[in-house]
Protein backbone atom coordinates (compact mmCIF):
# COMPACT_ATOMS: atom_id res chain seq x y z
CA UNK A 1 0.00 0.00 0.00
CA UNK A 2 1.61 3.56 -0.69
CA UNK A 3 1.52 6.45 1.32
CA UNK A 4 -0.22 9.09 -0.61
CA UNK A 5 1.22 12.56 -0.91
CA UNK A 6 -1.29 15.50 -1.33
CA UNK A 7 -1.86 19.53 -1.39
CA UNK A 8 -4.75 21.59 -1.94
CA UNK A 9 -4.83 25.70 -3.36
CA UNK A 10 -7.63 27.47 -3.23
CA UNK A 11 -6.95 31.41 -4.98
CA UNK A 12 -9.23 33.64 -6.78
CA UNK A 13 -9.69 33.92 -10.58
CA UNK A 14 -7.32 36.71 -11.36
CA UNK A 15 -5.06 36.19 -14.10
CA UNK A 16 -1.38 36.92 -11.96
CA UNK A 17 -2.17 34.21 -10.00
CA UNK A 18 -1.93 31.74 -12.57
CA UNK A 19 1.91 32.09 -12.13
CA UNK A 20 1.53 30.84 -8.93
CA UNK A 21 -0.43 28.18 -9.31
CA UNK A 22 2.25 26.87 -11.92
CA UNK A 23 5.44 27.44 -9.84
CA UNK A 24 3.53 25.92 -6.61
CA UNK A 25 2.46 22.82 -8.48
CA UNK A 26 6.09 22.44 -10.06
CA UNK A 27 7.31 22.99 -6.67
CA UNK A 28 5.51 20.00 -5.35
CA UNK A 29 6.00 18.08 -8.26
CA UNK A 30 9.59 18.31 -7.86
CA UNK A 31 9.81 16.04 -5.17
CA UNK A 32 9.37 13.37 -7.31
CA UNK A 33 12.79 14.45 -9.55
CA UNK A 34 10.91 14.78 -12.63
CA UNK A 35 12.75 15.62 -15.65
CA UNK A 36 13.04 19.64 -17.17
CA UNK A 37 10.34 18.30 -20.40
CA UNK A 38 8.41 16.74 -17.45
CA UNK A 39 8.29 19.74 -15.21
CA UNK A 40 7.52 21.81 -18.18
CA UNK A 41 4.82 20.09 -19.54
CA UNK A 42 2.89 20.03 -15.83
CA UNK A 43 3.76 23.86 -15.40
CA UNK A 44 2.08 24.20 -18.93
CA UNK A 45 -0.83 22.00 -18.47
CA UNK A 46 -1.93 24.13 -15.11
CA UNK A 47 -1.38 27.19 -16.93
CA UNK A 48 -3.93 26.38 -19.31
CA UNK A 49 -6.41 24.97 -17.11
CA UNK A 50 -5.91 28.11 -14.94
CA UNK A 51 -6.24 30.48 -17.26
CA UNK A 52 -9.00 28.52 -18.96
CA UNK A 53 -10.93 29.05 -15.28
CA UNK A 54 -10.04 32.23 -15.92
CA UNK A 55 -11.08 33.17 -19.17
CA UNK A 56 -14.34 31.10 -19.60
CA UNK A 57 -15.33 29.70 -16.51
CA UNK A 58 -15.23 33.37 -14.86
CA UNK A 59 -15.62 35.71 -17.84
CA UNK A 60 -12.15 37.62 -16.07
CA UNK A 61 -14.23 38.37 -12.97
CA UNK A 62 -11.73 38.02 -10.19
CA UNK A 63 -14.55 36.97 -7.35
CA UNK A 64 -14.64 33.60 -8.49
CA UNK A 65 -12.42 30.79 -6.86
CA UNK A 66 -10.47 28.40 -8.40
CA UNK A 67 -9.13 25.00 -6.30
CA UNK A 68 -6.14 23.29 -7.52
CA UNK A 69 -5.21 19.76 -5.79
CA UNK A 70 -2.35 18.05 -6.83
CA UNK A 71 -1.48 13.95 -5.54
CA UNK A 72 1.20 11.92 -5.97
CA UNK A 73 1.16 8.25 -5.80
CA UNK A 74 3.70 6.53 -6.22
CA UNK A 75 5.24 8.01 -9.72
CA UNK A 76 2.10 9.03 -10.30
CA UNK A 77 1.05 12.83 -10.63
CA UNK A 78 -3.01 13.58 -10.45
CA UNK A 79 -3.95 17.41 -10.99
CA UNK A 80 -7.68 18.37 -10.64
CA UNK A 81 -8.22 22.25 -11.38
CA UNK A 82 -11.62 22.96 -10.80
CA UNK A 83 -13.90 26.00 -10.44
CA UNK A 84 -17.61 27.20 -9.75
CA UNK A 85 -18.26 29.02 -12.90
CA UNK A 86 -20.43 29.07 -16.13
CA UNK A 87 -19.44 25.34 -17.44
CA UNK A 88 -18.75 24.39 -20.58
CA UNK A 89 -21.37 24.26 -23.08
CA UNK A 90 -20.39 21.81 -26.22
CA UNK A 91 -17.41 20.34 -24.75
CA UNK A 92 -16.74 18.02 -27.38
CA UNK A 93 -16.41 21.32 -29.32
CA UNK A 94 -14.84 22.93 -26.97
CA UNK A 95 -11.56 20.18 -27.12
CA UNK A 96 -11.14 20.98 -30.52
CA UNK A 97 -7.82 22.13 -32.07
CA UNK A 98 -8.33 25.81 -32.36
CA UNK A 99 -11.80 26.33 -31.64
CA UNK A 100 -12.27 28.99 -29.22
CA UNK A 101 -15.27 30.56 -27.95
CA UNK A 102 -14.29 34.07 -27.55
CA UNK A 103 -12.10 34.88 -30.66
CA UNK A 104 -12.07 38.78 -29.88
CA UNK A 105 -9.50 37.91 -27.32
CA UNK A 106 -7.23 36.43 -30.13
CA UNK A 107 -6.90 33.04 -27.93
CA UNK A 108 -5.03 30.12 -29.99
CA UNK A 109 -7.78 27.70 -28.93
CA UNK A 110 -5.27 24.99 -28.12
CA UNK A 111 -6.16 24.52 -24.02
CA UNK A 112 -7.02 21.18 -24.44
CA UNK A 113 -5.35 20.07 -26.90
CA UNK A 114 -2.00 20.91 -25.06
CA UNK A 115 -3.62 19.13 -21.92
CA UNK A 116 -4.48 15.77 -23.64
CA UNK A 117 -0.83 15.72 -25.39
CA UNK A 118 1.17 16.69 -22.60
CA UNK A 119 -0.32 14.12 -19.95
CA UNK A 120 -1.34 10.80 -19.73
CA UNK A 121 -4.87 11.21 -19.27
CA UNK A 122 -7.23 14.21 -19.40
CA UNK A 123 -10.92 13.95 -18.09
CA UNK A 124 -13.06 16.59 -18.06
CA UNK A 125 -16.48 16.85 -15.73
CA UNK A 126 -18.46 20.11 -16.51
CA UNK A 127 -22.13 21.26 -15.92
CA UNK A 128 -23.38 24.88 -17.45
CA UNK A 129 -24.57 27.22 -14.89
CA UNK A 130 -22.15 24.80 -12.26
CA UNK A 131 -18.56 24.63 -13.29
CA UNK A 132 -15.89 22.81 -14.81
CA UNK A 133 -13.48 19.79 -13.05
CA UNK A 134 -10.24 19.10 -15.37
CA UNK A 135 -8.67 16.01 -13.84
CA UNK A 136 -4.79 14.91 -15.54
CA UNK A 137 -3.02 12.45 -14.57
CA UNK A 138 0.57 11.70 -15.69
CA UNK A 139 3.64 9.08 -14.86
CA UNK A 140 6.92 10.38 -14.10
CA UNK A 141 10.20 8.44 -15.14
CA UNK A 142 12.35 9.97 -12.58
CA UNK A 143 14.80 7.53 -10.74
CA UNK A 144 13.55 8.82 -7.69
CA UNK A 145 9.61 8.31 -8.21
CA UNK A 146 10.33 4.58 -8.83
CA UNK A 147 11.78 4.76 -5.28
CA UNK A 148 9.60 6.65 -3.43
């Protein structure tokens, strides 16, 4: 049986603290002694979830709350970023290459995309009017997480 490592970070939907939901994650991560691509991808895949929050799920209001919790089991990574806001709509639309729904900000539309490709599994739980759960999960090679 392993012995489960966990953290929890609640912050409100303003778009400088997306940096610190990245670096906090990454810090965390680290224990593990993932490798640079590794590290970057997970710093990557919160930014877009965070900013996605953000964007969408808030509109850029900065009352809302987002909740990041990040495990680790064994060399295992889970990430759940989660917030209360307007849900996703179509979200079978919404995980398509380039599709965004608010062009007039000039967004690349590739949230998801980057999500799916950088970890080993994306699932997505959303509800309009409720809010959107993005859980990832993702195995790190490290030396060190095959110890742990």
């Amino acid at each position: 049986m392993s012995d489960k490592n966990f953290m929890t970070l609640q912050f409100a939907s303003r778009s400088e603290n997306e940096a610190f939901a990245r670096v906090a994650v990454a810090a965390f991560v680290s224990q593990l002694d993932p490798t640079l691509n590794e590290l970057t991808d997970i710093k990557t895949v919160v930014s877009e979830a965070v900013t996605n929050s953000i964007i969408h799920g808030y509109n850029n209001r900065t009352d809302g709350v987002i909740t990041i919790s990040t495990q680790i089991d064994e060399d295992m990574v889970h990430i759940t970023v989660e917030d209360n806001g307007t849900g996703i709509e179509d979200l079978e639309q919404a995980k398509q290459p380039l599709y965004t729904s608010k062009p007039e900000l000039e967004r690349s539309g590739m949230g998801f995309t980057i999500m799916e490709n950088f970890m080993d599994e994306v699932d997505v739980v959303t509800a309009v009017g409720i809010g959107t759960k993005i859980k990832m999960m993702k195995r790190i090679e490290s030396k060190k997480a095959l110890y742990n």
